[in-house]
C-alpha atoms as a PDB file:
ATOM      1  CA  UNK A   1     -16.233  37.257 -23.560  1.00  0.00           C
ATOM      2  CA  UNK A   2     -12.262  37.067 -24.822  1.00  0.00           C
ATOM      3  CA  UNK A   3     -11.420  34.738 -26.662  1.00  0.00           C
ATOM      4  CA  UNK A   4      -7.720  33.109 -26.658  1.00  0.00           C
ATOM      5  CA  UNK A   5      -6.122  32.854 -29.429  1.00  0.00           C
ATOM      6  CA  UNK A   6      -4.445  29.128 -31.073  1.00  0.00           C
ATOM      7  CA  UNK A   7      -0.956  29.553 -31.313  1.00  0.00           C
ATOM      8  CA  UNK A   8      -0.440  25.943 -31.516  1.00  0.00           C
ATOM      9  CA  UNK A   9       0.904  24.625 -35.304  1.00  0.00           C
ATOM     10  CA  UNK A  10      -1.476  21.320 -34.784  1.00  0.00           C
ATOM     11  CA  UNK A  11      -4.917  20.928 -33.888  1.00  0.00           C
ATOM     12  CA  UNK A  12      -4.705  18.824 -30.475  1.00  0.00           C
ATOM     13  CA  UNK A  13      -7.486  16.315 -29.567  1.00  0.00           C
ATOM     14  CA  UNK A  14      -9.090  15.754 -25.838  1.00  0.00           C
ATOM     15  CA  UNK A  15      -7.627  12.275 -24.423  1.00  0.00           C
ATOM     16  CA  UNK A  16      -7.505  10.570 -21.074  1.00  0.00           C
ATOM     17  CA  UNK A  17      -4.793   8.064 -21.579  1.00  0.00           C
ATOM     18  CA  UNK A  18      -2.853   6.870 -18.624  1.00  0.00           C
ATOM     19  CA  UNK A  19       0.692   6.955 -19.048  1.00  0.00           C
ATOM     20  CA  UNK A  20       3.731   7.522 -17.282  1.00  0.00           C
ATOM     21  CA  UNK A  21       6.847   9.842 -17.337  1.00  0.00           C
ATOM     22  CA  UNK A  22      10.859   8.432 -16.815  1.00  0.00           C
ATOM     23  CA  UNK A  23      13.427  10.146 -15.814  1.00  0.00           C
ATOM     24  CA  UNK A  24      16.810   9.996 -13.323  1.00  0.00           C
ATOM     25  CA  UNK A  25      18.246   7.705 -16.068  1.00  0.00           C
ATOM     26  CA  UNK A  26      15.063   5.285 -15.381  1.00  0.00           C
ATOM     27  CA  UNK A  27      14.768   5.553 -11.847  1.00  0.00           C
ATOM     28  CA  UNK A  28      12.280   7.450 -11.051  1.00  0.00           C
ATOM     29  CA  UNK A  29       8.625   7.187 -12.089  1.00  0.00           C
ATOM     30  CA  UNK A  30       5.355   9.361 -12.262  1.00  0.00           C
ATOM     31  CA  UNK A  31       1.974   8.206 -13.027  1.00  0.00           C
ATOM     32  CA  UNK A  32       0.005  10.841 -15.621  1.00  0.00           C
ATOM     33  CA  UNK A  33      -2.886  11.842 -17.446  1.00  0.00           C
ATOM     34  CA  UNK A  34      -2.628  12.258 -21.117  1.00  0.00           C
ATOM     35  CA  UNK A  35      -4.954  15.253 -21.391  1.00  0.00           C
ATOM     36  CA  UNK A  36      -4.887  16.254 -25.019  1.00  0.00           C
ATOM     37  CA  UNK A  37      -2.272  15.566 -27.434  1.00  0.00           C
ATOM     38  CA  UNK A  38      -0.911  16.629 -30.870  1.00  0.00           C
ATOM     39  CA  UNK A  39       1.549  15.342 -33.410  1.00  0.00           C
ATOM     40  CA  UNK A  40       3.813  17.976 -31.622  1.00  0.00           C
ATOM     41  CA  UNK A  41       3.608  17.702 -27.824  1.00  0.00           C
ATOM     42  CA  UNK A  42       0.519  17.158 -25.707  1.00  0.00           C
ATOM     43  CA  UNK A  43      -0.880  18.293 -21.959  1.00  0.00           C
ATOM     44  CA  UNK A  44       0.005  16.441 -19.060  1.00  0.00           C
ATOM     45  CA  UNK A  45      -1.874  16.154 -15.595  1.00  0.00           C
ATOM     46  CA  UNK A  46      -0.256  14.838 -12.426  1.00  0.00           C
ATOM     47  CA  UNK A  47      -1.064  14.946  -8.813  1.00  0.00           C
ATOM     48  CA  UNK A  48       1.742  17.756  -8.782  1.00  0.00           C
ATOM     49  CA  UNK A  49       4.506  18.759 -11.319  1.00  0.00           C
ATOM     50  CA  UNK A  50       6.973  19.862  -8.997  1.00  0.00           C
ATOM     51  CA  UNK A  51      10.149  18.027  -9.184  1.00  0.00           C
ATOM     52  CA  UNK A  52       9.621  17.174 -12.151  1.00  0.00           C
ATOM     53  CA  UNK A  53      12.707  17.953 -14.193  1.00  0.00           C
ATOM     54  CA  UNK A  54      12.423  19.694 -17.729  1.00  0.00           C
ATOM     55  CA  UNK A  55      13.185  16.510 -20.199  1.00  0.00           C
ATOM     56  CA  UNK A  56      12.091  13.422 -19.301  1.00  0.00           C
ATOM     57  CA  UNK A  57      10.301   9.951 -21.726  1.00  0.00           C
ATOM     58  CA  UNK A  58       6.753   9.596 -21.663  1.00  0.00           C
ATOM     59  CA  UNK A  59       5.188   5.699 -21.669  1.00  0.00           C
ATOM     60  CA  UNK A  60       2.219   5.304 -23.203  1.00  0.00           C
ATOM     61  CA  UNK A  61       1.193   1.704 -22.944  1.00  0.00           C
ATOM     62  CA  UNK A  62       1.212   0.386 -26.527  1.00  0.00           C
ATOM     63  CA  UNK A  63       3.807   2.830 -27.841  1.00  0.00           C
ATOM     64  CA  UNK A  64       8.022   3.339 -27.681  1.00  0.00           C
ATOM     65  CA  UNK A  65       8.763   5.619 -25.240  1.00  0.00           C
ATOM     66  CA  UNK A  66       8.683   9.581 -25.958  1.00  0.00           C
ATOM     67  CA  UNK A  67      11.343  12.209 -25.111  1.00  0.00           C
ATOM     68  CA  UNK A  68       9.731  15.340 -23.942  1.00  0.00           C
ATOM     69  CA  UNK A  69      10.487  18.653 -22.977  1.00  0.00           C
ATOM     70  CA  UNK A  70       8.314  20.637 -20.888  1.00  0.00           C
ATOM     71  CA  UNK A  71       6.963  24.135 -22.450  1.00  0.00           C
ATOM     72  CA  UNK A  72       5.078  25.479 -19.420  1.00  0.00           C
ATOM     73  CA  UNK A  73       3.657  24.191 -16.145  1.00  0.00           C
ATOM     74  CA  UNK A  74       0.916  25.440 -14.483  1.00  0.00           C
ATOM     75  CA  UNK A  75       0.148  23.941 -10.513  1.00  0.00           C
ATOM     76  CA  UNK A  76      -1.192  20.276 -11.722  1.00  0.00           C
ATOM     77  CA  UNK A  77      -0.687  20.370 -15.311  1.00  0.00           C
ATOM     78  CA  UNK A  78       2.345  20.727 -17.793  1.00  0.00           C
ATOM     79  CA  UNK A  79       2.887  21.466 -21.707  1.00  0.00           C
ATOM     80  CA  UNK A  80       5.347  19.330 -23.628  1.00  0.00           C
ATOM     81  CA  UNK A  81       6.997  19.370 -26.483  1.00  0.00           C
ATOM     82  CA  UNK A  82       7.981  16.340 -28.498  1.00  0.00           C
ATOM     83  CA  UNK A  83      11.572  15.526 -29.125  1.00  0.00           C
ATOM     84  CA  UNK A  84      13.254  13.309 -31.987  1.00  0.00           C
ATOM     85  CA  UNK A  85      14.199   9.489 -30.413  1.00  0.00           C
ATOM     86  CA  UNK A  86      17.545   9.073 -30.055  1.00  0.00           C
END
């Protein structure tokens, strides 16, 4: 069996956290799934990822919002990348 290699620059732990991505200037809202996470970017779920545009803020409840950019997207799932605040 292949194996696939880490390329990642942070070890990323398994979550489930609810959350929710912004976007359209806070118009529009998407309910997620926090899959795993890093201190660099972490792995979305949603019911779909199309239409969802490449920079958005992610809400975790608790936290300040998060800007994002996505890395890839696969059918249900995307990568992001964290982005500096401001």
């Amino acid at each position: 069996m292949l194996s696939r290699r880490e390329n990642r620059l942070q070890p990323r732990r398994n979550t489930m956290i609810v959350a929710t991505i912004v976007y359209d200037g806070g118009r529009s809202r998407l309910d997620c799934v926090v899959r795993n996470l890093s201190e660099g970017g972490a792995k979305l779920e949603f019911a779909t990822v199309r239409g969802i545009p490449n920079n958005f803020d992610l809400m975790v409840p608790g936290h300040r919002p998060q800007p994002c950019r996505v890395a890839w997207r696969a059918l249900k799932e995307m990568g992001v990348q964290f982005l500096p605040a401001g």
